[in-house]
Protein backbone atom coordinates (compact mmCIF):
# COMPACT_ATOMS: atom_id res chain seq x y z
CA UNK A 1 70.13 1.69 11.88
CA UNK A 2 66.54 2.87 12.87
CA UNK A 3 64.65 1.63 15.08
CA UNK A 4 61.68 -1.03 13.68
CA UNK A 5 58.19 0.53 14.42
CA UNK A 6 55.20 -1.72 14.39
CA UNK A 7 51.64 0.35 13.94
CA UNK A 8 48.36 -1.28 15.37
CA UNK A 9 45.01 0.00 13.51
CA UNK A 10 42.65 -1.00 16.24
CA UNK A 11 43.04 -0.69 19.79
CA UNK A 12 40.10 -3.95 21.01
CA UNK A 13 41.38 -7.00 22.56
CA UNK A 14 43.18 -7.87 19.39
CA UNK A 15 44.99 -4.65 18.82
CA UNK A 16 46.27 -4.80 22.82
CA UNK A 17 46.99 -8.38 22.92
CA UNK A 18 49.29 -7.92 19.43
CA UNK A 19 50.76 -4.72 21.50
CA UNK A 20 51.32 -6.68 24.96
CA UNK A 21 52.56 -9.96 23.19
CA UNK A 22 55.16 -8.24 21.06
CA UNK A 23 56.77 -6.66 24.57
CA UNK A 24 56.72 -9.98 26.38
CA UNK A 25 58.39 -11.65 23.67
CA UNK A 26 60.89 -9.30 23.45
CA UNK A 27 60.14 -7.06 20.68
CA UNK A 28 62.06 -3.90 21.44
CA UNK A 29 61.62 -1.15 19.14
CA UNK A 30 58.28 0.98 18.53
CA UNK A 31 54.65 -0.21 19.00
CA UNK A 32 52.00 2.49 18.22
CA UNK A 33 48.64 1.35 19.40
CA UNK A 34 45.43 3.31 17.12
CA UNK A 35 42.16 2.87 18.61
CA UNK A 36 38.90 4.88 17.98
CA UNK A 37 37.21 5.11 21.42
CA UNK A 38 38.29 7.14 23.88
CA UNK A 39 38.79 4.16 26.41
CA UNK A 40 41.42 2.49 27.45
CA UNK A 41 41.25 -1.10 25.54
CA UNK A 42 38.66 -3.43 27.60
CA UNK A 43 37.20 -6.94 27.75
CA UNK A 44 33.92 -6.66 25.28
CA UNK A 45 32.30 -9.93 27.45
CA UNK A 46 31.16 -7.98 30.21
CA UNK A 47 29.46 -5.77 28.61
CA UNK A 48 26.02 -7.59 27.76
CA UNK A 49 25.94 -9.08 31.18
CA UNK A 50 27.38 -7.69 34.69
CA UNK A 51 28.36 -4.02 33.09
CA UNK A 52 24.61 -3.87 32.42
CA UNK A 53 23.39 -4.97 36.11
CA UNK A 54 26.47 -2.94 37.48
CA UNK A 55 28.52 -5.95 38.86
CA UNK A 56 31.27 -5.72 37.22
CA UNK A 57 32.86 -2.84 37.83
CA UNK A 58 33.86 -0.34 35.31
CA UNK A 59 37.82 -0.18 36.39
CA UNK A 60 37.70 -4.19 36.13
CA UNK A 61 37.05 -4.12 32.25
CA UNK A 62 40.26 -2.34 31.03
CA UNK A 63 42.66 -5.14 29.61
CA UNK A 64 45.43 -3.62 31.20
CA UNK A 65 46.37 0.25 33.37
CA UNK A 66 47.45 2.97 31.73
CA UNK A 67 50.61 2.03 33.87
CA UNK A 68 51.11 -1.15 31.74
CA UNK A 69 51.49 0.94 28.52
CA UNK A 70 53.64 3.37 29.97
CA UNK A 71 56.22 0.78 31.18
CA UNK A 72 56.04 -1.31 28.21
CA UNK A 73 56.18 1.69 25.76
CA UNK A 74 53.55 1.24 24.25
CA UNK A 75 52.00 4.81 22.65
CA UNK A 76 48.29 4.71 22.54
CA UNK A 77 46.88 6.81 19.80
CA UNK A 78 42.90 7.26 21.56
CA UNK A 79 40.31 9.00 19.80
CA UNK A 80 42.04 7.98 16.68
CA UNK A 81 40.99 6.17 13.47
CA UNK A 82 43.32 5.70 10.36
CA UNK A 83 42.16 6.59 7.89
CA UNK A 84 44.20 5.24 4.93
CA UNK A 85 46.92 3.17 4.02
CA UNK A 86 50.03 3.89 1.81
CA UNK A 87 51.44 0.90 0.58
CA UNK A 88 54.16 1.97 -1.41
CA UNK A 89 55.39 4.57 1.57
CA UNK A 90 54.65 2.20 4.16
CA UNK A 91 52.83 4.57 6.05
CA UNK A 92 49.02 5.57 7.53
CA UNK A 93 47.24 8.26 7.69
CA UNK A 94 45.18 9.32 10.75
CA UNK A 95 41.92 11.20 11.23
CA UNK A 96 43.42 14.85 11.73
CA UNK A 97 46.02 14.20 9.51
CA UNK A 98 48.53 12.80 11.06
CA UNK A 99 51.25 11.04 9.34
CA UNK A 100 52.81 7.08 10.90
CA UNK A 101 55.37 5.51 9.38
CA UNK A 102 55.38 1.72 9.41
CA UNK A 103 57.72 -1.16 9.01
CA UNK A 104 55.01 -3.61 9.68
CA UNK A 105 50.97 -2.43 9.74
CA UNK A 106 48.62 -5.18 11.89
CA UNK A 107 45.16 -4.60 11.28
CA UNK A 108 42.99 -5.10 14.46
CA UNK A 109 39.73 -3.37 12.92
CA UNK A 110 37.10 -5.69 14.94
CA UNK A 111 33.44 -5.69 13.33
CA UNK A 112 30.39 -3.65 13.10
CA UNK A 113 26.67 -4.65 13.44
CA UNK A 114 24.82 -5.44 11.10
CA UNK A 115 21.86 -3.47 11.36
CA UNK A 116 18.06 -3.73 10.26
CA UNK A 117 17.17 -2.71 6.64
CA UNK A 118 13.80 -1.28 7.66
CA UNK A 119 11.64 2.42 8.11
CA UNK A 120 11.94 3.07 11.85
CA UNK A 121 15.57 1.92 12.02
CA UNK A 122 16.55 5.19 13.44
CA UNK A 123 13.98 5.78 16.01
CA UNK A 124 14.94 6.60 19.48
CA UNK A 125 15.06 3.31 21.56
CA UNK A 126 16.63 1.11 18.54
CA UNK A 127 20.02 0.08 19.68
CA UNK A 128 22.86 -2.34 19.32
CA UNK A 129 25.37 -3.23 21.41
CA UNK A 130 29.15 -2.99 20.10
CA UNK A 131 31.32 -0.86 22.49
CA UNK A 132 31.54 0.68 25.85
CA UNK A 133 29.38 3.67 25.18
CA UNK A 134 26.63 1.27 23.26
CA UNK A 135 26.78 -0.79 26.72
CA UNK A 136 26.48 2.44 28.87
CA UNK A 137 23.21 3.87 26.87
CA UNK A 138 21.54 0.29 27.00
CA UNK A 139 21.89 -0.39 31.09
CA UNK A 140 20.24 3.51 31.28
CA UNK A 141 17.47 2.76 29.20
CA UNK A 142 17.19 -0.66 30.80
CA UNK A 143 16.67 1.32 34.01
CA UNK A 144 13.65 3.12 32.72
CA UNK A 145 11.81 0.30 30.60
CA UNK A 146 9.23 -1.73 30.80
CA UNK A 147 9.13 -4.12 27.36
CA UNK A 148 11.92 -5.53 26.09
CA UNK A 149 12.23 -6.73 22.59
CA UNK A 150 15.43 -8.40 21.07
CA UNK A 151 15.87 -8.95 17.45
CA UNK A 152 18.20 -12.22 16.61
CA UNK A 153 18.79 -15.46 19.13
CA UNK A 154 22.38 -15.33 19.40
CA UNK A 155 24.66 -14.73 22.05
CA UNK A 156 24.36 -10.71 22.48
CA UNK A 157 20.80 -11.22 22.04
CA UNK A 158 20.23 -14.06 24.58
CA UNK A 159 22.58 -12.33 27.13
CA UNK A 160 21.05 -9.18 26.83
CA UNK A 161 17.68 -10.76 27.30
CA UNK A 162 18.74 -13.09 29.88
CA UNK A 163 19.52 -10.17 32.11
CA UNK A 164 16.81 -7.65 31.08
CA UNK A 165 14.73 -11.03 32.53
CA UNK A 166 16.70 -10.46 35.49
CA UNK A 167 15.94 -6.55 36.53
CA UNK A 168 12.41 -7.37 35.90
CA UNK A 169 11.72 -6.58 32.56
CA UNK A 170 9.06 -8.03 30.12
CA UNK A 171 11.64 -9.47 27.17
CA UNK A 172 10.61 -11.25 24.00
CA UNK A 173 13.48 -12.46 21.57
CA UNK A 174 12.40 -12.99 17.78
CA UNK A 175 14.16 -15.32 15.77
CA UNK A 176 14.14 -16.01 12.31
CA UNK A 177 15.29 -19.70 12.49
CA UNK A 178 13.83 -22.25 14.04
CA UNK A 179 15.93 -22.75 16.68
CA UNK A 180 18.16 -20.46 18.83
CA UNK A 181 21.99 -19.85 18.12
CA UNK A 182 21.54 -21.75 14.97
CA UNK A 183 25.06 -21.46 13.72
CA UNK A 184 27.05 -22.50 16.46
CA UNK A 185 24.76 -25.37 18.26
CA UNK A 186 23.43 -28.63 17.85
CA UNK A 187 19.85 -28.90 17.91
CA UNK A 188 19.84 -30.77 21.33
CA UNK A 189 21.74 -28.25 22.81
CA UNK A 190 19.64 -25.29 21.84
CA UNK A 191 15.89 -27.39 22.25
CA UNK A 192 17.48 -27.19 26.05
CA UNK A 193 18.78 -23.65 26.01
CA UNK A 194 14.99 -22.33 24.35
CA UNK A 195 12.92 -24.52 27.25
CA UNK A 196 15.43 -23.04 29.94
CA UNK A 197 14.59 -19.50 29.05
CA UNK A 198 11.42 -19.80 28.95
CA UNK A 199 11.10 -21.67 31.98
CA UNK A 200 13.21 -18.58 33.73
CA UNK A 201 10.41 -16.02 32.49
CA UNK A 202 11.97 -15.14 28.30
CA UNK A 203 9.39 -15.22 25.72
CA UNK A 204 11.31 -16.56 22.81
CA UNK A 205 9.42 -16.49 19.24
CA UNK A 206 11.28 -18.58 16.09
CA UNK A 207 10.58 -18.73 12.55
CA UNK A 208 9.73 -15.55 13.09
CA UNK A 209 11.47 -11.76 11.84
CA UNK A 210 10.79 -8.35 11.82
CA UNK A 211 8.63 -6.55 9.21
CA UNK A 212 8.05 -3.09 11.03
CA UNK A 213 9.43 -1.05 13.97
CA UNK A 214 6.48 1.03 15.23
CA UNK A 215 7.50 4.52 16.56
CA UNK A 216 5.75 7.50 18.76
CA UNK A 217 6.86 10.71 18.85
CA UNK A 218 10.40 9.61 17.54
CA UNK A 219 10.53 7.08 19.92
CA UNK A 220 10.36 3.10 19.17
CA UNK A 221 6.81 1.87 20.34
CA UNK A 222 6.37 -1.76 18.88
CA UNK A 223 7.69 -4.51 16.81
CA UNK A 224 5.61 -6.06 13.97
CA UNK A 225 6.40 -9.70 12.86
CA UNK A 226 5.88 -11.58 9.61
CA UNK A 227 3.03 -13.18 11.20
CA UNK A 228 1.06 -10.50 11.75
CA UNK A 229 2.10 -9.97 15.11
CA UNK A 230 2.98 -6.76 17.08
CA UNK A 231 5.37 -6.76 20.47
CA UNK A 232 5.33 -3.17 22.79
CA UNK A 233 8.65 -1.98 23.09
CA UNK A 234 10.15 0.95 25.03
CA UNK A 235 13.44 -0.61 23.74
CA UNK A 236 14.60 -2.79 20.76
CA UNK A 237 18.18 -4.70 20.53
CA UNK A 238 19.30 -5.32 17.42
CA UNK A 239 21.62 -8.71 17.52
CA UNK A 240 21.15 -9.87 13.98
CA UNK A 241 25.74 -10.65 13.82
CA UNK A 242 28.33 -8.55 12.71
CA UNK A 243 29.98 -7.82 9.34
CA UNK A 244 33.94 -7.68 9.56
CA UNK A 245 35.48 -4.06 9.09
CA UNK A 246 37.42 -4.44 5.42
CA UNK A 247 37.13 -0.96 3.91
CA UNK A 248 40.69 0.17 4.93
CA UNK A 249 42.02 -3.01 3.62
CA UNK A 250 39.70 -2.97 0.54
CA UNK A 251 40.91 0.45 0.16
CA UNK A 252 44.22 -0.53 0.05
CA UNK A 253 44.04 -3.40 -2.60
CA UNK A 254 44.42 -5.94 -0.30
CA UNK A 255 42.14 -9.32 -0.54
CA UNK A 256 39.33 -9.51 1.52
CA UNK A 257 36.30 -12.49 1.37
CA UNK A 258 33.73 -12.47 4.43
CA UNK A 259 36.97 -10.63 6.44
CA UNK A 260 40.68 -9.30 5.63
CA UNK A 261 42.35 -12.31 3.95
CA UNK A 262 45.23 -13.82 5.84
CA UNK A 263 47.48 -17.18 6.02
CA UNK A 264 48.04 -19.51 8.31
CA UNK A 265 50.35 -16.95 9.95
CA UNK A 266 48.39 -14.07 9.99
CA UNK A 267 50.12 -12.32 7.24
CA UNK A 268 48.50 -10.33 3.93
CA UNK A 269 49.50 -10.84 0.35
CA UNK A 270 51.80 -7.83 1.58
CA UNK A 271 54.59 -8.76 3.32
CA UNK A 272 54.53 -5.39 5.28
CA UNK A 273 50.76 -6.01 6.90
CA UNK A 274 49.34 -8.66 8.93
CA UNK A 275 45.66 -8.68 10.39
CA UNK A 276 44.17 -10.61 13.04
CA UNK A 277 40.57 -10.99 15.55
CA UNK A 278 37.07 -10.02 14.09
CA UNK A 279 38.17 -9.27 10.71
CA UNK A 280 39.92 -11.77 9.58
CA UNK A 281 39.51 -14.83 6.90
CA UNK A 282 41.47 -17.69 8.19
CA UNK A 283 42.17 -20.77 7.21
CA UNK A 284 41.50 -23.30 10.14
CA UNK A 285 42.06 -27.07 9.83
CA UNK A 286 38.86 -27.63 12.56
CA UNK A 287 36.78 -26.13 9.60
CA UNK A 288 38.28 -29.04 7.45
CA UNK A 289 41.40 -26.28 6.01
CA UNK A 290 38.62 -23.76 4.78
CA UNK A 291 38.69 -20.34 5.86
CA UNK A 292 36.56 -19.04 8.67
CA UNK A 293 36.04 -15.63 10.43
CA UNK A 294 35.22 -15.77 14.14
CA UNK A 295 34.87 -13.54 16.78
CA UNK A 296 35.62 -14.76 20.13
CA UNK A 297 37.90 -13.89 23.20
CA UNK A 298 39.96 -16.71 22.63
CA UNK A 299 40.57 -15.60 18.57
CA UNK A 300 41.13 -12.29 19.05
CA UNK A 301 43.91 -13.43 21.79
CA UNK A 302 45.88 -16.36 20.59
CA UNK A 303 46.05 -14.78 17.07
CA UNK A 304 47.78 -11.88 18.29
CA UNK A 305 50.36 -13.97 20.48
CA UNK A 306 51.03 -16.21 16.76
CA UNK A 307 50.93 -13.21 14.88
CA UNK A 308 53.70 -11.89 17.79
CA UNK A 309 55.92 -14.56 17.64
CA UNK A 310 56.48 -14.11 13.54
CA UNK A 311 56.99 -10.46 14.10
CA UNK A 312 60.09 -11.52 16.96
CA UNK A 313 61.50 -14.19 14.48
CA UNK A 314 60.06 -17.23 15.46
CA UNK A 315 57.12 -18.10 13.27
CA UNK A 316 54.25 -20.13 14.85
CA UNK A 317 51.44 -21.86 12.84
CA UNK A 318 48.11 -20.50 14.08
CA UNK A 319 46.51 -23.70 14.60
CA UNK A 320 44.81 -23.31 18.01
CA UNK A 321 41.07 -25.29 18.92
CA UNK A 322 38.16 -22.58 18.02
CA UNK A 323 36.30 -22.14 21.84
CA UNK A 324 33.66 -19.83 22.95
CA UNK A 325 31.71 -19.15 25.92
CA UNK A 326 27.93 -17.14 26.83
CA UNK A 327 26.66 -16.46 30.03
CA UNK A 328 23.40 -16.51 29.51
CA UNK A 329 21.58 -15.53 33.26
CA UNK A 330 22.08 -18.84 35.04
CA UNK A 331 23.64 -20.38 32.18
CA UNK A 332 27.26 -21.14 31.33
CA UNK A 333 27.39 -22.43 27.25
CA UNK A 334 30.63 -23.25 26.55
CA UNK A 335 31.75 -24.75 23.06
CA UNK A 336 34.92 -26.08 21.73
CA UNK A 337 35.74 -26.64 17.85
CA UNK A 338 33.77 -26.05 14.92
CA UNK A 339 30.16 -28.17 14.81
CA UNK A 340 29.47 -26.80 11.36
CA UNK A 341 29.97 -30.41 9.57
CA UNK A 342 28.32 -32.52 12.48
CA UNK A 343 26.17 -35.24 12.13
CA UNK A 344 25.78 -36.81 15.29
CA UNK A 345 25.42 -35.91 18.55
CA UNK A 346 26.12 -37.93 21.84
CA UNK A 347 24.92 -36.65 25.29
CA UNK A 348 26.93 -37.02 28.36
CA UNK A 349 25.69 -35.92 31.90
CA UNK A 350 22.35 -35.43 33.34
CA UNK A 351 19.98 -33.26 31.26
CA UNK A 352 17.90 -32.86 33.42
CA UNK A 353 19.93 -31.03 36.28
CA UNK A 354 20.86 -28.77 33.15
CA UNK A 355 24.66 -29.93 33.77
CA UNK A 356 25.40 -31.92 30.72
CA UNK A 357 27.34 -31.85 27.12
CA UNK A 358 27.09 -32.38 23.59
CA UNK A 359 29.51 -34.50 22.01
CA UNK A 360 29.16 -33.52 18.14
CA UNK A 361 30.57 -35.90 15.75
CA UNK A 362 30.84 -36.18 11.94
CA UNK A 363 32.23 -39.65 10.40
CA UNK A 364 32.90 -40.49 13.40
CA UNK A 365 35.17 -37.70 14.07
CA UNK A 366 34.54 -35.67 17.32
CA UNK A 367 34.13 -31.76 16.07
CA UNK A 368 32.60 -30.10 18.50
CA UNK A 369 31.76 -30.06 22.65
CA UNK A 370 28.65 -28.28 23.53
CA UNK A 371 28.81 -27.78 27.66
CA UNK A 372 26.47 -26.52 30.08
CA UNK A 373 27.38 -25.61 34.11
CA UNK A 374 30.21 -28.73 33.15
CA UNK A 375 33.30 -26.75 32.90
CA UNK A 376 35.72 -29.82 33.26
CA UNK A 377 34.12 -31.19 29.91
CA UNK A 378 34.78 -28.23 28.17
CA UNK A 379 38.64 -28.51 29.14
CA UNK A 380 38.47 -31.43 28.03
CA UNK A 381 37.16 -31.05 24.70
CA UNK A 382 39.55 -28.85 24.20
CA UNK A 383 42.29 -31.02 24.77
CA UNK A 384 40.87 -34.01 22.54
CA UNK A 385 40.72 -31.54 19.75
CA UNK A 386 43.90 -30.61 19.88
CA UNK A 387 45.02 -34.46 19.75
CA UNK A 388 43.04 -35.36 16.65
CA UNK A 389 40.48 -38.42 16.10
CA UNK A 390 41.13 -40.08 19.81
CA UNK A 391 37.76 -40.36 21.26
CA UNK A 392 34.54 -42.26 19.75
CA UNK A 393 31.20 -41.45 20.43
CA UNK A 394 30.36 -44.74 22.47
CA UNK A 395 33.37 -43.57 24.72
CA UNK A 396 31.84 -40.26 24.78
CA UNK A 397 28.68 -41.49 25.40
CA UNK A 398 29.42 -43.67 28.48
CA UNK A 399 29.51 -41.62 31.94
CA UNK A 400 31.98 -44.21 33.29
CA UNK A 401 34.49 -43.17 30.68
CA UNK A 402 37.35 -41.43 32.29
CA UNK A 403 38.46 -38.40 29.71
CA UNK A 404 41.16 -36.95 31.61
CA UNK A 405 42.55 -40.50 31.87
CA UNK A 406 42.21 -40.80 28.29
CA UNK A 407 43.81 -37.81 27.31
CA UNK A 408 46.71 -38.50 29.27
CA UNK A 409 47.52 -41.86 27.79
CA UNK A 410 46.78 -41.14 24.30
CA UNK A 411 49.27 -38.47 24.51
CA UNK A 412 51.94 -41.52 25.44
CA UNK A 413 50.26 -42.99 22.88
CA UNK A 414 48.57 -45.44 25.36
CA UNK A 415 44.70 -45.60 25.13
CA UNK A 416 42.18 -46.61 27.91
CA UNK A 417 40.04 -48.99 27.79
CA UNK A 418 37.48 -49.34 30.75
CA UNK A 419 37.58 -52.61 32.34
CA UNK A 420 33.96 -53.53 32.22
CA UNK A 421 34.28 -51.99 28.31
CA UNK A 422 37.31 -54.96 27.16
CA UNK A 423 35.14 -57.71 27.46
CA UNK A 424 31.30 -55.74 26.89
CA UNK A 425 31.88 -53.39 24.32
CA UNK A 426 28.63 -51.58 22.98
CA UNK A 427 27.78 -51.12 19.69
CA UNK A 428 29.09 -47.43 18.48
CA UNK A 429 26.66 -44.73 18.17
């Protein structure tokens, strides 16, 4: 009988995490890892913050040593992209030619930037930020400029321009909302976020976009806005999102809507290839059972480890809570589940000393946590999300409420009730 082989298209945090978890759960016949970059596989986090004010190290990003492929047998495939799938043969084809045989394919392809649809697109100073070598062209040219502009007011955007802020740059970020990291935050939360940049030195401009990209001598020299407006640049980042990377599977015949489409176990309408992280279209029960695509640390991790545990024999629902962090300069943002259907929003901690949450609700559901600098909420959260409808928002709303407390009885099945709350209860919120 041969021996099972397993082949990875994508070597990111996704790719190695499928890779790692299929070895600590025992898988034990061949993983081939493909990856594009010439890197080892690394944390992508790092990269818009402390790789680009050189404290983080650059041995600290790799996931794992090359030791920890060697003694796990895992064959890394660098440099490499495949190139096309055949179905019937259950094999791939890699750039060069070479020829891998499959008995199950996971697709790890990650996502691309979307990039701006305008003259001066190509000019020398235009950049995005994506991968290692993206990251390592940005903190040079951060050494040498003066002006700063960032196109988008997300998190790559807002990270980059927190820390250009930092080294003493002049940064504006454009926006083309009216308010900053519009699809992932309440409005309360990101009013805050906007006056705390400024207030650290961040020129932020919304309902706002990009009409022009000015250039000198092949080099980018200004921004022009819709209003008539026109930023100096030595350096423009692009952070306008991401668009999932599907032609391989499109290729292929295999379903693909706003990412590669998968089930709640990771698996394709082919029973032979699974995908999981950036590019895929999952459905996700905190998104009321609709599918989503999202790209975070904590997708492109505990997919892999579900996705694992099917491949071993012991299938596992991929039903984790959605979270998501951004270091933003001073600023920790952390977020747990989906706000996307929220209607109301309850505020717990002190505003003021910028340590506080947002307690999103929707029918009275809690949907998402918003935290900033308050870590234990955003454990928390995390934990009442997982549990279902157990918290309202006039427990969420007063400071005296004890949520660890309550998470450990309602998981006896025991709720808490503050003492002074039993016999003064407040109206809900």
């Amino acid at each position: 009988m041969s021996t099972p082989t397993i082949v990875i298209a994508g070597a990111g945090q996704a790719g190695s995490r499928t890779a790692a978890s299929l070895r600590e759960l025992g898988f034990e016949g061949r993983v081939v890892l493909v990856g594009d970059e010439p890197h080892l596989p690394y944390q992508r986090p790092p990269l818009s913050k402390g790789h680009l004010t050189g404290a983080a190290a650059r041995d600290n990003l790799w996931l794992h040593p090359w030791t920890f492929y060697d003694h796990h047998e895992i064959e890394l495939r660098l440099s490499k992209r495949v190139n096309r799938i055949d179905r019937p043969n259950n094999r791939v084809e890699l750039a060069g030619g070479e020829i891998l045989d499959y008995d199950h394919l996971v697709l790890a392809l990650g996502a691309r930037n979307r990039t701006l649809p305008l003259d001066g697109n190509e000019l020398d100073g235009v950049v995005g930020l994506r991968n290692l070598a993206e990251a390592d062209d940005i903190r040079e040219r951060l050494a040498r400029a003066r002006r700063l502009v960032v196109v988008g007011g997300g998190f790559i955007g807002l990270e980059v321009a927190a820390t250009a802020v930092k080294l003493g740059l002049d940064a504006v970020v454009v926006e083309i909302a009216d308010q900053l990291m519009g699809r992932v935050l309440s409005a309360q939360m990101a009013g805050f976020v906007l006056d705390a940049h400024r207030a650290r030195g961040l020129r932020v401009e919304l309902g706002t976009s990009v009409t022009g990209l000015t250039g000198t001598a092949g080099r980018v020299s200004a921004v022009t806005t819709t209003d008539g407006r026109e930023f100096p640049a030595d350096m423009v980042l692009v952070g306008i999102g991401a668009a999932p990377n599907t032609n391989l599977a499109e290729d292929a015949g295999l379903r693909v809507d706003n990412g590669i489409v998968v089930d709640e176990y990771l698996a394709t309408d082919d029973a032979q290839i699974s995908a999981v992280g950036d590019c895929t279209s999952c459905p996700n029960r905190f998104a009321g059972g609709t599918r989503v695509r999202l790209e975070s640390v904590h997708n492109a991790t505990a997919q892999p480890r579900a996705l694992a545990a099917r491949l071993v024999g012991r299938p596992e629902l991929y039903d984790s809570v959605p979270w998501f962090w951004s270091d933003q300069g001073d600023l920790k943002l952390q977020i747990a589940g989906l706000g996307v259907q929220s209607s109301h929003a309850v505020l717990r901690g002190d505003v003021d000393s910028g340590r506080f949450s947002v307690f999103c609700f929707h029918d009275g559901v809690l949907r998402s946590v918003e935290s900033l600098n308050r870590p234990g909420d955003h454990m928390a959260a995390r934990k009442l999300l997982a549990l279902g409808n157990c918290l309202t928002p006039e427990q969420a709303r007063d400071p005296d409420f004890d949520l660890r407390a309550h998470i450990a009885a309602h998981s006896i099945g025991d709720p808490v009730v503050p003492a002074h709350r039993a016999t003064s209860p407040r109206a809900a919120g």
